[in-house]
Protein backbone atom coordinates (compact mmCIF):
# COMPACT_ATOMS: atom_id res chain seq x y z
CA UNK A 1 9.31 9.00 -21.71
CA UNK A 2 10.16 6.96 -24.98
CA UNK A 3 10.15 3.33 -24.18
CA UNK A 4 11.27 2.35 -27.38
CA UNK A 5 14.42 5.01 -27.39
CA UNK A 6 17.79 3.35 -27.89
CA UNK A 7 19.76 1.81 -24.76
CA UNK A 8 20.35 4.56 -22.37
CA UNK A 9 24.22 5.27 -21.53
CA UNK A 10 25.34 4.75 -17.97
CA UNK A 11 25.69 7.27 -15.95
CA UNK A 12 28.94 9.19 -16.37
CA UNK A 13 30.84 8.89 -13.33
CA UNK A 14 28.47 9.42 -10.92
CA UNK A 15 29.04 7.74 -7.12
CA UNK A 16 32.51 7.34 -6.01
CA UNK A 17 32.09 5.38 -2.36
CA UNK A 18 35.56 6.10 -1.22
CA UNK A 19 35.35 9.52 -1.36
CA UNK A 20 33.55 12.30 0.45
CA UNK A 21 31.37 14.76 -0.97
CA UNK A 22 33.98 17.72 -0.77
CA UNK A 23 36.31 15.52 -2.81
CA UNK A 24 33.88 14.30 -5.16
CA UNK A 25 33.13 18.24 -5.80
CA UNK A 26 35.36 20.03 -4.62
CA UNK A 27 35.00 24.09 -3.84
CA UNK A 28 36.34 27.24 -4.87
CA UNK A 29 37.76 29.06 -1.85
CA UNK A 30 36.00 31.89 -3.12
CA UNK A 31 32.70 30.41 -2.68
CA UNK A 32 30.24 31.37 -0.78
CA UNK A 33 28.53 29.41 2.39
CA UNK A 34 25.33 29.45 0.23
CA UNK A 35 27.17 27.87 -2.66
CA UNK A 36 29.29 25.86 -0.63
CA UNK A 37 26.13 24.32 0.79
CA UNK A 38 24.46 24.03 -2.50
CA UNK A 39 27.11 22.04 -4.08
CA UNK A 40 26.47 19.53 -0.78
CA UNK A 41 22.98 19.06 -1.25
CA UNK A 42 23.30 18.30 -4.94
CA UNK A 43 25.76 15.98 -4.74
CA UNK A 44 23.59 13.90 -1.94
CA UNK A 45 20.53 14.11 -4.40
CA UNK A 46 23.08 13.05 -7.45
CA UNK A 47 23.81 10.20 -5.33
CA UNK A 48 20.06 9.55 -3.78
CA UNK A 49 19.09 9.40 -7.70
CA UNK A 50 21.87 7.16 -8.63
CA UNK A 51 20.77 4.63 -6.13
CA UNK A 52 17.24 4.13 -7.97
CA UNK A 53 18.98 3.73 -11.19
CA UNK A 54 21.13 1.19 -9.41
CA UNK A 55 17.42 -0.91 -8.67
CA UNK A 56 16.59 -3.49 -10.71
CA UNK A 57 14.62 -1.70 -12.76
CA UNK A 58 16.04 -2.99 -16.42
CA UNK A 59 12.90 -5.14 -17.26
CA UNK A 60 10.54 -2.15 -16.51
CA UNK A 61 9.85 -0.57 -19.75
CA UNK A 62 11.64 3.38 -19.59
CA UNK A 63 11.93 3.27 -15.27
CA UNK A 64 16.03 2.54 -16.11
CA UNK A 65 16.23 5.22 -19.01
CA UNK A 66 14.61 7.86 -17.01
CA UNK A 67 16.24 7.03 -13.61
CA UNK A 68 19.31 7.28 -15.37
CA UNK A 69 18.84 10.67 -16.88
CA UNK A 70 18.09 12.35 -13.90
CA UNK A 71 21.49 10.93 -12.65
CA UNK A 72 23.16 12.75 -15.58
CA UNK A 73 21.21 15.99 -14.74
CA UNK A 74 22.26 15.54 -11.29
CA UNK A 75 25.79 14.98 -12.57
CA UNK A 76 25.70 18.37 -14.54
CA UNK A 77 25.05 20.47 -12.08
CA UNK A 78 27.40 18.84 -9.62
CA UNK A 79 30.14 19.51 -12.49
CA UNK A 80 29.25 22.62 -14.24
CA UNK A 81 32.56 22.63 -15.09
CA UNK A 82 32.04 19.70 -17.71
CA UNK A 83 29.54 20.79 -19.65
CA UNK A 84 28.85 22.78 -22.51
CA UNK A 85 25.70 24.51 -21.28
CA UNK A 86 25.39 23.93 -17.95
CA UNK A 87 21.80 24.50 -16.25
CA UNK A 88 20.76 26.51 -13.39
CA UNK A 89 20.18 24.50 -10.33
CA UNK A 90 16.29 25.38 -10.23
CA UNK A 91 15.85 24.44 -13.90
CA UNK A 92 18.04 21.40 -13.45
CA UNK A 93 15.89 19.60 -10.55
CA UNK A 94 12.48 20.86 -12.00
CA UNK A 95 14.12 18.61 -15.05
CA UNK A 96 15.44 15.98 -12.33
CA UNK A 97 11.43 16.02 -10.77
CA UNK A 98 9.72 15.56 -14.10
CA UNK A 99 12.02 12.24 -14.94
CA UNK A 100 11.63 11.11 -11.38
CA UNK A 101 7.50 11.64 -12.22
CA UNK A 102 8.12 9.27 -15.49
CA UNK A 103 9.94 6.90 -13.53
CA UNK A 104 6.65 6.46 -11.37
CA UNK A 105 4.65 5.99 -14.34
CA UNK A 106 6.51 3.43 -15.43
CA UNK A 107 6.75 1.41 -12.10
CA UNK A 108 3.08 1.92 -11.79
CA UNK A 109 2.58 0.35 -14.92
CA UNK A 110 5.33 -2.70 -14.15
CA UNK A 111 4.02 -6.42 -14.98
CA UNK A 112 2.64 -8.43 -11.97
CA UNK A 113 5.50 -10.19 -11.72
CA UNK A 114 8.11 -7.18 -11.19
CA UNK A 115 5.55 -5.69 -8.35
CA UNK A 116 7.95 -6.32 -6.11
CA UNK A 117 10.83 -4.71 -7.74
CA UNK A 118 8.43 -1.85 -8.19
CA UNK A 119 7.81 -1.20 -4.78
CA UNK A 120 11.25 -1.81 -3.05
CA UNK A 121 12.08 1.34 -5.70
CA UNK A 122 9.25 2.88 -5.33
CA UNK A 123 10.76 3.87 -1.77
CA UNK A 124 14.08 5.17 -3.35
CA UNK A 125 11.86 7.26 -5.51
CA UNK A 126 9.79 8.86 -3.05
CA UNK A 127 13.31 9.68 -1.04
CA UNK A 128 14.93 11.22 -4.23
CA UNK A 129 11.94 12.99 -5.07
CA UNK A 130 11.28 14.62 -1.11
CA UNK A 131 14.39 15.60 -1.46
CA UNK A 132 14.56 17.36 -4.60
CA UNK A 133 11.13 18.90 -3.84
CA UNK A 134 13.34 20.66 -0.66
CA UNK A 135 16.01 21.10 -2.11
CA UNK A 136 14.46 23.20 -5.12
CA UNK A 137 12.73 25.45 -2.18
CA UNK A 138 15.54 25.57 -0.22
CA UNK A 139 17.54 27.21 -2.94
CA UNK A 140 14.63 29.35 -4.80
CA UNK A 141 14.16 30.27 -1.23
CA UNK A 142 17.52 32.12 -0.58
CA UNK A 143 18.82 33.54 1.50
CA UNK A 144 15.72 33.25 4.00
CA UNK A 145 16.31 29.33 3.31
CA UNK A 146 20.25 29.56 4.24
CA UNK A 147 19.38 27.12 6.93
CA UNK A 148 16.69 25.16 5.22
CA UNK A 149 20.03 24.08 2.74
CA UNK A 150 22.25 23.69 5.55
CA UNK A 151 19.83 21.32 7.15
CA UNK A 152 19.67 19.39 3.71
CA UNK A 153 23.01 18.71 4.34
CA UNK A 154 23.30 16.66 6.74
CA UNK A 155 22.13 13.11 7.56
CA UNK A 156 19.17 13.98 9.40
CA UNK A 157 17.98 16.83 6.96
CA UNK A 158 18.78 14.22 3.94
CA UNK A 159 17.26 11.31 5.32
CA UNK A 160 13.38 10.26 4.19
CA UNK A 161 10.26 11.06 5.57
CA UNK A 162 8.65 7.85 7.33
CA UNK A 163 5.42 9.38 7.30
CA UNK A 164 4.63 10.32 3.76
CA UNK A 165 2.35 7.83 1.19
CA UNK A 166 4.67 6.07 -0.99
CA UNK A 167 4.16 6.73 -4.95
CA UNK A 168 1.33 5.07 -6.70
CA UNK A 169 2.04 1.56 -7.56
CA UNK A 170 0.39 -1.15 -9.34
CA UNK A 171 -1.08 -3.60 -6.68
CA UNK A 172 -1.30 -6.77 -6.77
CA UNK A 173 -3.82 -8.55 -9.33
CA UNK A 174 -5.47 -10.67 -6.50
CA UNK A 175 -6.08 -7.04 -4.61
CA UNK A 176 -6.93 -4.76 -7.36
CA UNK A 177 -9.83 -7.75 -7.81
CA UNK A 178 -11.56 -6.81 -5.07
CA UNK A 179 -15.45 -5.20 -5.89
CA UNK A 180 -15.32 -1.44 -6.29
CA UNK A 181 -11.12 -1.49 -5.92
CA UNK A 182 -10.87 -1.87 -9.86
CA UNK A 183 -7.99 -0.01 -11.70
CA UNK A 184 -9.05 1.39 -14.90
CA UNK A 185 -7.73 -1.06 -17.38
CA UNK A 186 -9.35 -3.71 -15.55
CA UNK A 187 -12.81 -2.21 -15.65
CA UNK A 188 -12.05 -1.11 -19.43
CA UNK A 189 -11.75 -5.02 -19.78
CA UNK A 190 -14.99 -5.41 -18.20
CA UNK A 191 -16.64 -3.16 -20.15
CA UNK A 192 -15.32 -4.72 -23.31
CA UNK A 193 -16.53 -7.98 -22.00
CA UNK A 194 -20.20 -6.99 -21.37
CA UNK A 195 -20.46 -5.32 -24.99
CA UNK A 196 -19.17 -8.51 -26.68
CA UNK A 197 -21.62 -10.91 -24.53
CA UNK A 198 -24.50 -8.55 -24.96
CA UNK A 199 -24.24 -8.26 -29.05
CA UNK A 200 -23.41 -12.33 -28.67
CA UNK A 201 -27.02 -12.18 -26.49
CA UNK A 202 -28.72 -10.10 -29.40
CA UNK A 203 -27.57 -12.12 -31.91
CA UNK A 204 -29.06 -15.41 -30.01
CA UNK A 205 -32.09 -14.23 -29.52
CA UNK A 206 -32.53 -12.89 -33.12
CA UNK A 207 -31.80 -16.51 -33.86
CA UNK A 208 -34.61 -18.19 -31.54
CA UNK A 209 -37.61 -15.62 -33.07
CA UNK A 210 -36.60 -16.69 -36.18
CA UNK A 211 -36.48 -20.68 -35.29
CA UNK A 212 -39.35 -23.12 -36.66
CA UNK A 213 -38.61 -25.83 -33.61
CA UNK A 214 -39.40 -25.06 -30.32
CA UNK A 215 -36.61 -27.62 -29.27
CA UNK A 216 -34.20 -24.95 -31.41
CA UNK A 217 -35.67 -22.30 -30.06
CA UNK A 218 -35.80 -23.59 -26.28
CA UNK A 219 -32.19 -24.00 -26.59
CA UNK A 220 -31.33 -20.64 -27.82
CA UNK A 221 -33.13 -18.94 -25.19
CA UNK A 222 -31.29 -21.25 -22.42
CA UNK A 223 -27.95 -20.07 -23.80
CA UNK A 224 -29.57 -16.30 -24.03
CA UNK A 225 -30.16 -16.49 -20.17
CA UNK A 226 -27.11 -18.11 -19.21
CA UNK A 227 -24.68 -15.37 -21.30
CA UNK A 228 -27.14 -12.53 -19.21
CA UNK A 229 -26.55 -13.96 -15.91
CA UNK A 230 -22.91 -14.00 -16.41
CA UNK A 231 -22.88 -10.61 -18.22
CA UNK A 232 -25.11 -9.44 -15.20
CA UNK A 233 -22.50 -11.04 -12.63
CA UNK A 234 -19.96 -8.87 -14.25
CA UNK A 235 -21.48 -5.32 -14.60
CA UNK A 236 -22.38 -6.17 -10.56
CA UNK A 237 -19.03 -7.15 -9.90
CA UNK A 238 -17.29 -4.21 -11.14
CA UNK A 239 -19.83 -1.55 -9.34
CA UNK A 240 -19.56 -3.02 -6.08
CA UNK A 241 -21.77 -6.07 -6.13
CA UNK A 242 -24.54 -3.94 -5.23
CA UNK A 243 -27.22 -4.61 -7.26
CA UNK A 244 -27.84 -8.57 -6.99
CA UNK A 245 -24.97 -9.79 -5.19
CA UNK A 246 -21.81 -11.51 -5.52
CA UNK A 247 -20.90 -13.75 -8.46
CA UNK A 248 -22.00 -16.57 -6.77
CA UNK A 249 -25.66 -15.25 -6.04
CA UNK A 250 -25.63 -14.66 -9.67
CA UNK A 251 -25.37 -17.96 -10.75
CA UNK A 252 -26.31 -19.80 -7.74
CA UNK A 253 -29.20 -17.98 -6.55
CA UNK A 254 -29.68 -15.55 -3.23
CA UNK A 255 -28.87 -17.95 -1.05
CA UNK A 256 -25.23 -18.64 -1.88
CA UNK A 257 -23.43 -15.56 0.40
CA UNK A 258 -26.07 -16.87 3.37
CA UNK A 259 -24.82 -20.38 3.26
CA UNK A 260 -20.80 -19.55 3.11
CA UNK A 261 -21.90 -17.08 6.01
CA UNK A 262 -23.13 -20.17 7.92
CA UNK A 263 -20.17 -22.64 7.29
């Protein structure tokens, strides 16, 4: 998904509230139950989608673009009738899937302070996206799946599983701090961190074996230990704090976790 794309277009008359489903697409008498069915359960997803567009999520980089565009897909196929080109069901929700994948990426990626935005649509995602998952089974599936749909279709087929994970979302900083729960930027900043200090350390210490005063040189190799234990403190931190400790028993010696243990 383009971030940087121009300012996605609302979706085109998508949820009308006062009206059922049958009116908002209404049915050839000539269609089959099948079809009939199939118009139902898109329409519900159209609708399921257009509430995550509808979440707050205009300050998360490409989440409102692509939340939006699977409304319009959803749109499409609940209106064949209005477009040019119009998609195959299967087609459009694998389409309606992969946007509702890239609006996960984005909330997993949303700034600390929209976490919470994140994860109150993180649960409208999940819904739209069970659903489409059944739906596209439930109509590849046909006609063994005739009930499958017909389930779909109703409020106890349509609503959300309780008992699934929700979608990957960026925790909180103050958890995603805790030893051996790092994400991978925050370890990549780690990592950047102990290759700065230790060319900063090499440098130092080049300086003090070249120094002609031991005051000089006494000084460099202070500051050489000093950028080592916190380096050290660091590397420990991010595997676990297995090797010497916490950050405190870095810099404060073995004893430190033993006397917080005894207060």
């Amino acid at each position: 998904m383009n971030a940087t794309a121009e300012a996605p277009t609302r979706p085109k008359n998508t949820r009308k509230p006062e009206k059922s489903a049958e009116a908002v697409t209404p049915a050839p008498a000539h269609r089959s139950e099948s079809e009939e069915l199939q118009a139902q359960a898109l329409n519900i997803l159209m609708c399921i989608s257009s509430d995550l567009s509808e979440a707050g999520l205009f300050d998360i980089p490409g989440a409102e673009n692509a939340a939006i565009t699977a409304v319009n897909i959803a749109y499409d196929l609940c209106h064949p009738d209005e477009c040019e080109s119009p998609r195959q069901p299967l087609d459009g929700i694998a389409l309606i899937r992969h946007h509702l994948e890239s609006v996960g990426t984005c909330l997993d990626a949303a700034p600390s302070e929209l976490v919470p935005t994140a994860i109150s649509a993180a649960g409208l995602l999940e819904h739209a996206d069970q659903f489409a998952q059944r739906l596209f089974s439930a109509i590849g599936g046909l006609p063994g799946t005739l009930e499958d749909l017909r389930t779909l279709t109703t409020y106890a087929g349509a609503k959300p599983y309780r008992n699934r994970p929700t979608p990957p979302i960026r925790r909180d900083p103050a958890a995603t701090m805790e030893p051996g729960l790092l994400s991978r930027a925050q370890l990549q900043l780690f990592m950047e961190q102990v290759a700065g200090g230790l060319g900063t350390v090499n440098q130092t210490l080049q300086m003090a074996q070249t120094s002609d005063e031991d005051w000089q040189r006494q000084r460099l190799l202070d500051a050489g230990q000093l950028m080592v234990q916190s380096l050290g403190a660091i590397a420990d931190h991010a595997s676990g704090s297995t090797i010497a400790g916490s950050i405190g028993s870095w810099v404060c010696g073995p004893f430190f976790d033993e006397l917080g243990d005894a207060a």
